[in-house]
Structures are given as structure tokens and as C-alpha cells.
PDB file of N, CA and C in Angstrom:
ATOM      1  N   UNK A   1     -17.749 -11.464  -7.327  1.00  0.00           N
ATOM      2  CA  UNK A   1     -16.520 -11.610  -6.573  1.00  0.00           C
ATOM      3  C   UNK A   1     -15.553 -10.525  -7.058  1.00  0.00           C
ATOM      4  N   UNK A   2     -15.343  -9.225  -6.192  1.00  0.00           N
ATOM      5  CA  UNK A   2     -14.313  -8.133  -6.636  1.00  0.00           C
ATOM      6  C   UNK A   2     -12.801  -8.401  -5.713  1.00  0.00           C
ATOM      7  N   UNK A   3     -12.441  -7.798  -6.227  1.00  0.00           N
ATOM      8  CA  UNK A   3     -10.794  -7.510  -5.499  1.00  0.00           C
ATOM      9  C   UNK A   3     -11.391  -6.737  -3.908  1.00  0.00           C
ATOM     10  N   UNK A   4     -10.611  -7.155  -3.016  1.00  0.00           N
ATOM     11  CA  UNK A   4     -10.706  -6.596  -1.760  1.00  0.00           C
ATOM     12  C   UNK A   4      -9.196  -6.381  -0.874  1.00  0.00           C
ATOM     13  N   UNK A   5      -8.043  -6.981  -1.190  1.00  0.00           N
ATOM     14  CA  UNK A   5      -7.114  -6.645  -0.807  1.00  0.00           C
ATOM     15  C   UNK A   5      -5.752  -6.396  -1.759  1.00  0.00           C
ATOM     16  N   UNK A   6      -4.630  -5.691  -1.910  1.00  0.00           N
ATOM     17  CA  UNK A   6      -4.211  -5.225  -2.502  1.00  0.00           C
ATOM     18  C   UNK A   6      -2.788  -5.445  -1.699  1.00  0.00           C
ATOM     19  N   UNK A   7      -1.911  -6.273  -1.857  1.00  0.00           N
ATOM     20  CA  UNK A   7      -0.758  -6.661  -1.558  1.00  0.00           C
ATOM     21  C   UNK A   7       0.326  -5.862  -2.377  1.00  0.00           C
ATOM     22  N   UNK A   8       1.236  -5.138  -1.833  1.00  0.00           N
ATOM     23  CA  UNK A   8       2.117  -4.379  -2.656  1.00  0.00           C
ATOM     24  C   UNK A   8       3.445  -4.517  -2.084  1.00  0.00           C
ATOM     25  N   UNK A   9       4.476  -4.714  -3.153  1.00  0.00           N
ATOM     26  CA  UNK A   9       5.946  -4.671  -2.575  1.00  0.00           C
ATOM     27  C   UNK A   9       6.842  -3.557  -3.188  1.00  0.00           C
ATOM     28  N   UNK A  10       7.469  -3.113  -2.652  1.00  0.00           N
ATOM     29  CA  UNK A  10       8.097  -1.884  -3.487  1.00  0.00           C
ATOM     30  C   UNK A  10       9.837  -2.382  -2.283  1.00  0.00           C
ATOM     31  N   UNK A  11      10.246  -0.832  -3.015  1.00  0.00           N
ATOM     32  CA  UNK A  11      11.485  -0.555  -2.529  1.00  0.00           C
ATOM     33  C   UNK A  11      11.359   1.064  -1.552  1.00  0.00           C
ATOM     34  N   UNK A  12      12.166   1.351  -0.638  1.00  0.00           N
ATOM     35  CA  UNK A  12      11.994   2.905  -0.118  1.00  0.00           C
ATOM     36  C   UNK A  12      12.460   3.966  -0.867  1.00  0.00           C
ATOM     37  N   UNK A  13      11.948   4.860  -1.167  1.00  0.00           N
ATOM     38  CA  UNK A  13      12.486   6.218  -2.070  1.00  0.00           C
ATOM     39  C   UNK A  13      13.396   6.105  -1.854  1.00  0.00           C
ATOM     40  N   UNK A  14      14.153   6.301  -0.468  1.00  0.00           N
ATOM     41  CA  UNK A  14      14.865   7.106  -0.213  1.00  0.00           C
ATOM     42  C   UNK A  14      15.061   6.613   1.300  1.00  0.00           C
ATOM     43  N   UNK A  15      16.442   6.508   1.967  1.00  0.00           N
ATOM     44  CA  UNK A  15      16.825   6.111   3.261  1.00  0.00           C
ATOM     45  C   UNK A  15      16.100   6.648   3.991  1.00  0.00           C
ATOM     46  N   UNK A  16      15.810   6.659   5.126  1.00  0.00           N
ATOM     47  CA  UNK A  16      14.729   7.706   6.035  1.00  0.00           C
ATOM     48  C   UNK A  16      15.151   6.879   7.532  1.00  0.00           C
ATOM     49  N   UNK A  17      15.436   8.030   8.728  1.00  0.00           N
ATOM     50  CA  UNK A  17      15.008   7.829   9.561  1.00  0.00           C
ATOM     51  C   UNK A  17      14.046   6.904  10.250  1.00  0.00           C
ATOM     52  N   UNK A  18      14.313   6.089  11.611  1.00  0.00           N
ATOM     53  CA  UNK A  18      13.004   5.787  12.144  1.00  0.00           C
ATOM     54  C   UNK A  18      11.818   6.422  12.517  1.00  0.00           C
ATOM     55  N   UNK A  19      12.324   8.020  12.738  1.00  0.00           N
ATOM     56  CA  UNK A  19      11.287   9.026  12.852  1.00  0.00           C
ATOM     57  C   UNK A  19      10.662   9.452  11.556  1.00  0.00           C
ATOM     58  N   UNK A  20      11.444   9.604  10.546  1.00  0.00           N
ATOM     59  CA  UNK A  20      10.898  10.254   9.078  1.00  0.00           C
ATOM     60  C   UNK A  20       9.980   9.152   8.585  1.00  0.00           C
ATOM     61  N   UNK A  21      10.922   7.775   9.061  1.00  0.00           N
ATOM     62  CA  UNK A  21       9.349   6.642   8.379  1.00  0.00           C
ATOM     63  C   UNK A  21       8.123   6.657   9.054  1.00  0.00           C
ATOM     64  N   UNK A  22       7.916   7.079  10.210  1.00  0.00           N
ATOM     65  CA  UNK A  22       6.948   6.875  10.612  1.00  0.00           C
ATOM     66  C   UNK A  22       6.305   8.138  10.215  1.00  0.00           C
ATOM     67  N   UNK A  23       6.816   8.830  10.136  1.00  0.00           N
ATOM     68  CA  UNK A  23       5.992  10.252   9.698  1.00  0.00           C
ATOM     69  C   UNK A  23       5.111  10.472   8.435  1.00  0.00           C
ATOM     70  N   UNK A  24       6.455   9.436   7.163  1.00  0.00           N
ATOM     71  CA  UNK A  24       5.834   9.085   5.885  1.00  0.00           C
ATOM     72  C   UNK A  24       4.761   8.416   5.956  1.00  0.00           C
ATOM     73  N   UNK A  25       4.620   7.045   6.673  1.00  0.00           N
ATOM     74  CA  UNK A  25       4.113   6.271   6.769  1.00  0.00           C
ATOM     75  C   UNK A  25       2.661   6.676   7.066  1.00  0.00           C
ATOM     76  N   UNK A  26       2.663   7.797   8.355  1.00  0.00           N
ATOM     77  CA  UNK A  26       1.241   8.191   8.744  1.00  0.00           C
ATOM     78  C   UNK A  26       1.070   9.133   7.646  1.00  0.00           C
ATOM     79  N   UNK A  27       1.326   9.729   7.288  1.00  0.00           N
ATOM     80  CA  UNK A  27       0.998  11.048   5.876  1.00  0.00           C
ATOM     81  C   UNK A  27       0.161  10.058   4.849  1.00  0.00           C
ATOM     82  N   UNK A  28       1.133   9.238   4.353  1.00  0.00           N
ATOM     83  CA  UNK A  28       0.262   8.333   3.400  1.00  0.00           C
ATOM     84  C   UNK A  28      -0.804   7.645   3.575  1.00  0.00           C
ATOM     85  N   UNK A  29      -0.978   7.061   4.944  1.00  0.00           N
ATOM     86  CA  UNK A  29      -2.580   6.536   5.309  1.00  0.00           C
ATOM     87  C   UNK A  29      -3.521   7.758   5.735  1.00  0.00           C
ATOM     88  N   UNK A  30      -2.919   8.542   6.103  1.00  0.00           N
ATOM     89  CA  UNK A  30      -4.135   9.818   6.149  1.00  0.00           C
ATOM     90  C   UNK A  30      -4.324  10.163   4.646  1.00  0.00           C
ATOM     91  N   UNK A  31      -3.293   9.929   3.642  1.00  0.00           N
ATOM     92  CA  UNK A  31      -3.866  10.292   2.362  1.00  0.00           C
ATOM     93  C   UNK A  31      -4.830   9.648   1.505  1.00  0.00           C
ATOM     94  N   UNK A  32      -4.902   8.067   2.169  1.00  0.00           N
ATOM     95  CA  UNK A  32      -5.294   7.151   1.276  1.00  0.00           C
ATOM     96  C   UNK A  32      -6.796   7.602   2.230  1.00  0.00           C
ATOM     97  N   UNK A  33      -7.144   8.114   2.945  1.00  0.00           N
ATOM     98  CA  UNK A  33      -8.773   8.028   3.491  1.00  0.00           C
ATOM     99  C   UNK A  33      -9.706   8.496   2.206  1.00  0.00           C
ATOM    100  N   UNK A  34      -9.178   9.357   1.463  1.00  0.00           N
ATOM    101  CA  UNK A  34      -9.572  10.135   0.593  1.00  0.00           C
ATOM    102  C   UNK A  34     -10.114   9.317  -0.786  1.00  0.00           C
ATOM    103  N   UNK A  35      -9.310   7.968  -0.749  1.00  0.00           N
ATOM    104  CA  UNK A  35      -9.632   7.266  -1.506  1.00  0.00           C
ATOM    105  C   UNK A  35     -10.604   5.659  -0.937  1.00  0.00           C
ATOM    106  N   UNK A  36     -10.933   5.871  -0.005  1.00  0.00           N
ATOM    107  CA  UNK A  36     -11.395   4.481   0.816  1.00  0.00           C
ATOM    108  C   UNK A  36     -10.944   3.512   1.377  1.00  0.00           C
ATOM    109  N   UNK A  37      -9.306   3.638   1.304  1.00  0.00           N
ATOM    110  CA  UNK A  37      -8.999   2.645   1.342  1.00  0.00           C
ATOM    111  C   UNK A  37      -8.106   2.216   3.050  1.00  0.00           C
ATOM    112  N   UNK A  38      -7.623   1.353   3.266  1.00  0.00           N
ATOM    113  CA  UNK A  38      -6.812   1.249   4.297  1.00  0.00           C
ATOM    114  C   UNK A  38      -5.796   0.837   4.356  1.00  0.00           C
ATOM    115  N   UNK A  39      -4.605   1.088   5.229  1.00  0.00           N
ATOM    116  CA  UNK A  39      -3.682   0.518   5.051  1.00  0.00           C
ATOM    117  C   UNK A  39      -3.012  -0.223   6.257  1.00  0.00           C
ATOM    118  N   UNK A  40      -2.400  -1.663   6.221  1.00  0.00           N
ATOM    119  CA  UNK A  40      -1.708  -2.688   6.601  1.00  0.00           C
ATOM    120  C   UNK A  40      -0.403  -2.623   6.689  1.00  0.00           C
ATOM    121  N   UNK A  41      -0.048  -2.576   7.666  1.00  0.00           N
ATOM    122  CA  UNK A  41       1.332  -2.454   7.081  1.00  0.00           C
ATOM    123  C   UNK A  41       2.296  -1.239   7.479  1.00  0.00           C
ATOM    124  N   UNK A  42       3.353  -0.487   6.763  1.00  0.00           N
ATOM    125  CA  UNK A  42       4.163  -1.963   6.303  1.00  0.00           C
ATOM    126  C   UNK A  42       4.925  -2.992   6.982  1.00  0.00           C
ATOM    127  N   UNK A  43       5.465  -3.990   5.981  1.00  0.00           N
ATOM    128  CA  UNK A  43       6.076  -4.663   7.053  1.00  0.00           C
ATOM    129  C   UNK A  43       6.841  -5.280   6.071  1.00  0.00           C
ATOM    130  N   UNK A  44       8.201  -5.769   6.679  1.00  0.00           N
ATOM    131  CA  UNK A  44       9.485  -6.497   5.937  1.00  0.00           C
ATOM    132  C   UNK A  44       9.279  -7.582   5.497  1.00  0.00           C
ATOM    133  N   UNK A  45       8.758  -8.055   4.110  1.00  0.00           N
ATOM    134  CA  UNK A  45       8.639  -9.207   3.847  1.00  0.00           C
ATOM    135  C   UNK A  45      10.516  -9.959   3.771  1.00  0.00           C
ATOM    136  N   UNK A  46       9.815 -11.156   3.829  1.00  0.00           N
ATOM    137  CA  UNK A  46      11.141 -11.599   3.583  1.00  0.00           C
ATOM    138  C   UNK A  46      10.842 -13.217   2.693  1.00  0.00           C
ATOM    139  N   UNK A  47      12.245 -13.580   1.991  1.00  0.00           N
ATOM    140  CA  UNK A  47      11.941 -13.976   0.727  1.00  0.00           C
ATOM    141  C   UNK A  47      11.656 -13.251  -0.037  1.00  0.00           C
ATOM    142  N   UNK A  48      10.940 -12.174  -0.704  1.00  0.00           N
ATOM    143  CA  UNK A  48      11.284 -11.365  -1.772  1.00  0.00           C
ATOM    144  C   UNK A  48      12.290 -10.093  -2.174  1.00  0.00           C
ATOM    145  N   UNK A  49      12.526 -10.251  -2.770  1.00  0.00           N
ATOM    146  CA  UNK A  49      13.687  -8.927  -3.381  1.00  0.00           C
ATOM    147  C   UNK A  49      13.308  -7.651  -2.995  1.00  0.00           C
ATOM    148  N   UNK A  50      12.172  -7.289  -2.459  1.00  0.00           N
ATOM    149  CA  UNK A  50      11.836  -5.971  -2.304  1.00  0.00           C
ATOM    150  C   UNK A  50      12.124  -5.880  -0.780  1.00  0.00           C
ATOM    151  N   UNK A  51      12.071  -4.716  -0.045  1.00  0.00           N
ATOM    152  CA  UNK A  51      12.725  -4.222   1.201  1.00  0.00           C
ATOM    153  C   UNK A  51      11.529  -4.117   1.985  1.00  0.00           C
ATOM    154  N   UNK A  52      10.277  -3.700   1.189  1.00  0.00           N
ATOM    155  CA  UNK A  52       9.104  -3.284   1.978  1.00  0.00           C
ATOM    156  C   UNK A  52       7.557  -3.740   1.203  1.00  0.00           C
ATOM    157  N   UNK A  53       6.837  -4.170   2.274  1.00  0.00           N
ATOM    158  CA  UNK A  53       5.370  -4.628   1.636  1.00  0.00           C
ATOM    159  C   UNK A  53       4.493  -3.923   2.781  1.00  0.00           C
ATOM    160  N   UNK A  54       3.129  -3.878   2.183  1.00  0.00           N
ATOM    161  CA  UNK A  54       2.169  -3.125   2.765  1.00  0.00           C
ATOM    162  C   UNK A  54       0.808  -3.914   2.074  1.00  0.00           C
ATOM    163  N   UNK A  55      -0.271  -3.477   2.920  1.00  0.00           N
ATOM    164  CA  UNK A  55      -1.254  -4.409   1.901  1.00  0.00           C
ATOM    165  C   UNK A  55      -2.671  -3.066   1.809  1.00  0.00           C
ATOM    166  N   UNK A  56      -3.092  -2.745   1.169  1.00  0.00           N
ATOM    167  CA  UNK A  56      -4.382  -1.951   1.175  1.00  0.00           C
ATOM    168  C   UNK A  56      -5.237  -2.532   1.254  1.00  0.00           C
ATOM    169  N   UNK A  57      -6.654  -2.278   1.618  1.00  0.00           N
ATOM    170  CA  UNK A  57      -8.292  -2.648   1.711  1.00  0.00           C
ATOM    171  C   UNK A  57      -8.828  -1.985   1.026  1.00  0.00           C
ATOM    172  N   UNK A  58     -10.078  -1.997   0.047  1.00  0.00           N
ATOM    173  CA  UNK A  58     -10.785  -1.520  -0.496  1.00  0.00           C
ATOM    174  C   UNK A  58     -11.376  -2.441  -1.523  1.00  0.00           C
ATOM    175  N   UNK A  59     -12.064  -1.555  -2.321  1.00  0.00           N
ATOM    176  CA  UNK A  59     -13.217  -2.244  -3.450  1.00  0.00           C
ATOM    177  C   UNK A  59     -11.731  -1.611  -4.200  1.00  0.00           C
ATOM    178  N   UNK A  60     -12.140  -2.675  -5.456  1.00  0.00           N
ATOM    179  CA  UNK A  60     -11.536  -2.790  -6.980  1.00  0.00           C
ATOM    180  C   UNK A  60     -11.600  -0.709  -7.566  1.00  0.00           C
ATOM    181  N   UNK A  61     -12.963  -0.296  -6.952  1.00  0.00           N
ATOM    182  CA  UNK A  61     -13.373   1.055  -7.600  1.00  0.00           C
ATOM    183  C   UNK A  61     -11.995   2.074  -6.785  1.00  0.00           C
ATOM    184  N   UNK A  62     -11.885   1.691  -5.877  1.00  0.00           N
ATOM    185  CA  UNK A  62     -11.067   2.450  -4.741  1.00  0.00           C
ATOM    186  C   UNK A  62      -9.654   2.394  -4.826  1.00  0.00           C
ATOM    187  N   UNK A  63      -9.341   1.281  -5.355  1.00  0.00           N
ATOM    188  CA  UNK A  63      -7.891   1.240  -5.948  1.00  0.00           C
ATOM    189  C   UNK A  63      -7.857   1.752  -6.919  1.00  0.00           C
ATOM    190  N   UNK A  64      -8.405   1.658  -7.759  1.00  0.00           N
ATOM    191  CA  UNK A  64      -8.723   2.565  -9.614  1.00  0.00           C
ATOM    192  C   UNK A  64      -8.385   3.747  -9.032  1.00  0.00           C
ATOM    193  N   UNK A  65      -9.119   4.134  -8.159  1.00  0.00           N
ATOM    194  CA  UNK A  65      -9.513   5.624  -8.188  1.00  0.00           C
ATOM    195  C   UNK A  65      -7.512   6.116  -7.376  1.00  0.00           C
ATOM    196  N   UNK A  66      -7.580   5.063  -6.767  1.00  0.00           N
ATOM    197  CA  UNK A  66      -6.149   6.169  -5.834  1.00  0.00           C
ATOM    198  C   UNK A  66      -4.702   5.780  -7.195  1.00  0.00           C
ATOM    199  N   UNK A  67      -4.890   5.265  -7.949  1.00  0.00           N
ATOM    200  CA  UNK A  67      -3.508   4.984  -9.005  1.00  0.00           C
ATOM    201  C   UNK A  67      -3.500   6.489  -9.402  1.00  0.00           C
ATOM    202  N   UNK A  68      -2.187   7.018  -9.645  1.00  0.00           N
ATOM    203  CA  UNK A  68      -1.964   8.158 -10.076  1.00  0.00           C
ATOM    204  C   UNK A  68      -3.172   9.329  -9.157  1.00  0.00           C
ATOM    205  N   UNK A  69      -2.951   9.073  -7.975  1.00  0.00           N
ATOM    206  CA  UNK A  69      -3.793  10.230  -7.064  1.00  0.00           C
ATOM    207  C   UNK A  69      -2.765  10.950  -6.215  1.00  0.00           C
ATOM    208  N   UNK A  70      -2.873  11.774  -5.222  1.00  0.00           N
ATOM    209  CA  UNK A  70      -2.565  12.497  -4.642  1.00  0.00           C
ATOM    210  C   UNK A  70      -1.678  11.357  -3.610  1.00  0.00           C
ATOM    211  N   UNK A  71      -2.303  10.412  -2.987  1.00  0.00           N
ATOM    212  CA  UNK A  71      -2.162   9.424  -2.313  1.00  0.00           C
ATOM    213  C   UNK A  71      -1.134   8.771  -2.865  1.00  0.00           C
ATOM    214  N   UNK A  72      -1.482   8.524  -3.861  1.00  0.00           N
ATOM    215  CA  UNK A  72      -0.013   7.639  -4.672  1.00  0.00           C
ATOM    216  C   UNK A  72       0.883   8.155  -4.678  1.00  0.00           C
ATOM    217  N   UNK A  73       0.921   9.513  -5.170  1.00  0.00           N
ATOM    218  CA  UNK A  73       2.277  10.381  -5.184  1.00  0.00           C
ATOM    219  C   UNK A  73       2.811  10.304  -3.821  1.00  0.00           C
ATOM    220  N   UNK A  74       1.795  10.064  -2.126  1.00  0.00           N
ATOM    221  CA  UNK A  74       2.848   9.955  -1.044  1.00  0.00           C
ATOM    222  C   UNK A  74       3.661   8.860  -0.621  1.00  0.00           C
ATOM    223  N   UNK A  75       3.196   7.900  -1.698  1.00  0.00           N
ATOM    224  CA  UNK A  75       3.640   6.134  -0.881  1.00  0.00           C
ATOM    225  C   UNK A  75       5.078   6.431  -0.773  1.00  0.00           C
ATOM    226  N   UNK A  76       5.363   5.889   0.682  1.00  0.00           N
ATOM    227  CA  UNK A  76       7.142   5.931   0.661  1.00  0.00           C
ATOM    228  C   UNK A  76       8.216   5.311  -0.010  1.00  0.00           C
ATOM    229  N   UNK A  77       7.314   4.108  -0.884  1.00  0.00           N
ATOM    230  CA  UNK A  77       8.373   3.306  -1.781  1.00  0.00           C
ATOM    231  C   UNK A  77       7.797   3.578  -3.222  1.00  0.00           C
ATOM    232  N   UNK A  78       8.928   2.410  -4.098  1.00  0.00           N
ATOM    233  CA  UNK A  78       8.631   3.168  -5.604  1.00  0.00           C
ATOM    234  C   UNK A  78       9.039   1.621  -5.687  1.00  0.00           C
ATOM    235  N   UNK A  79       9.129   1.599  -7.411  1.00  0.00           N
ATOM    236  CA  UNK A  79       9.471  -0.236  -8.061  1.00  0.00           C
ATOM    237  C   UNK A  79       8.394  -0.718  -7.546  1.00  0.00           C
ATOM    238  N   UNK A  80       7.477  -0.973  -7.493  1.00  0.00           N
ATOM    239  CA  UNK A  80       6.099  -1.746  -6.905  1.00  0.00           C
ATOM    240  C   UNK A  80       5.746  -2.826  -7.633  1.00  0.00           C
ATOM    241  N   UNK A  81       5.303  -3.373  -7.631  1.00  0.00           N
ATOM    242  CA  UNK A  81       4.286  -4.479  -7.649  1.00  0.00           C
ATOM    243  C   UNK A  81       3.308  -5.134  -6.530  1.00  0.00           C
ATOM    244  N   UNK A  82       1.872  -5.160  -7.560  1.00  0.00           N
ATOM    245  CA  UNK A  82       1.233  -5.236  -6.512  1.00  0.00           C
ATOM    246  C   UNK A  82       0.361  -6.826  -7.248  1.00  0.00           C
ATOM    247  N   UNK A  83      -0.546  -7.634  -5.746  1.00  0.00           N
ATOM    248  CA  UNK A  83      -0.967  -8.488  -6.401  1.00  0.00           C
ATOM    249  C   UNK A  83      -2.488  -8.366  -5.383  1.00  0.00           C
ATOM    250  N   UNK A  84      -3.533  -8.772  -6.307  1.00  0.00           N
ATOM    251  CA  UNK A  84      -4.943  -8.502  -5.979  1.00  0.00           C
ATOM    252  C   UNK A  84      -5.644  -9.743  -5.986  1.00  0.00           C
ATOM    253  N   UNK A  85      -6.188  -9.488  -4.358  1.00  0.00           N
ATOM    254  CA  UNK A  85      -6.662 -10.341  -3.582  1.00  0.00           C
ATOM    255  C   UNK A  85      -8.479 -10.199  -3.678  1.00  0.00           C
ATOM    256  N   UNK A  86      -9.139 -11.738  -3.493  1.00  0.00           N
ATOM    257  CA  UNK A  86     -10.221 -11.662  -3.494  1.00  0.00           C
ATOM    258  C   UNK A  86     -10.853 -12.542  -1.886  1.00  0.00           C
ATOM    259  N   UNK A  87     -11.756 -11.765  -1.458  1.00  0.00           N
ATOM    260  CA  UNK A  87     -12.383 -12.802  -0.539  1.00  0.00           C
ATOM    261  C   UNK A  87     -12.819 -14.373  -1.341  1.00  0.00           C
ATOM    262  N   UNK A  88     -12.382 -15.206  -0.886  1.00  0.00           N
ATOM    263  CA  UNK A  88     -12.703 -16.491  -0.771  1.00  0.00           C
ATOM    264  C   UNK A  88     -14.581 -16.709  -0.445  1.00  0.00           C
ATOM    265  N   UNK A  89     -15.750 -17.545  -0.855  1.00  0.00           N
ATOM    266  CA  UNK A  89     -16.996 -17.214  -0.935  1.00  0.00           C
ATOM    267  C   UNK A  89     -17.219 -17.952   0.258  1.00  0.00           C
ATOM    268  N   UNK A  90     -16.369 -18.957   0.942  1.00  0.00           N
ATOM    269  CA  UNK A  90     -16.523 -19.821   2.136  1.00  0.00           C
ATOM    270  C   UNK A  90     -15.786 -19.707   3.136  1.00  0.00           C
ATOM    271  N   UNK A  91     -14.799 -18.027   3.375  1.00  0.00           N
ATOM    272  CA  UNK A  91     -13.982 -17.650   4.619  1.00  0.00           C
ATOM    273  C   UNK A  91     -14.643 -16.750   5.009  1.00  0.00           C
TER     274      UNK A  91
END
């Protein structure tokens, strides 16, 4: 049983446009291909303190691999926390 989803909340760098977010937004999932992974998101959680959540897909190896990657350096938010999800053996 590995990690398969990757729930993350952060804050935005930096104010941005509705046009500049979407621009960030696609830059960073074209960056994350590189690492396997996919991205969800984002979307305004609410109830938590953070402004923005997103969720990634991948194997446990695929998240390892994108921490401190090229990919990481594009995510549009910063302050993160993330929490790691497992498939359930009976969903």
C-alpha cells in the first residue's frame, strides 16, 4: 500500500492576475509531466488558513523525485503543507 495522492495547501507567491494565474497554473502542470505526476486543482479550500489547495497523483517515487525539482521551483504558492493519501484496498 504506497501513497497515491498528495493533497497540498499553500499560500500564492505573489498577487497575480486572473490571466497570470492561469498561465502559472498551466506552466506548473506542464512541469510536473517530467516528474509523473498530475495535477488537480487548484481550488479554494475553505476552512483552512491557507488561500489555495491543489492535489497531485503519482507513486510515493514521483513525489520524491519532484521535491526540490525544477517543477517545484514553478508551484505558484509557497508555506505548504502537504498530506499523503493512500488508496483504500476496498474502493
Amino acid at each position: 500500500m504506497g501513497f497515491t495522492h498528495y493533497l497540498i495547501f499553500g499560500d500564492a507567491k505573489k498577487a497575480l492576475t486572473m490571466e497570470e494565474s492561469k498561465k502559472a497554473w498551466a506552466e506548473y502542470s506542464k512541469a510536473l509531466v517530467k516528474n509523473n505526476l498530475k495535477l488537480m486543482g487548484p481550488w479554494g479550500p475553505f476552512g483552512e488558513k491557507e488561500g489555495v489547495a491543489f492535489m497531485l497523483e503519482g507513486t510515493i517515487e514521483n513525489f520524491e523525485s519532484y521535491i526540490n525539482s525544477e517543477a517545484w521551483q514553478k508551484c505558484p504558492i509557497i508555506n505548504t503543507r502537504t498530506i499523503s493519501l493512500w488508496k483504500m484496498p476496498f474502493s
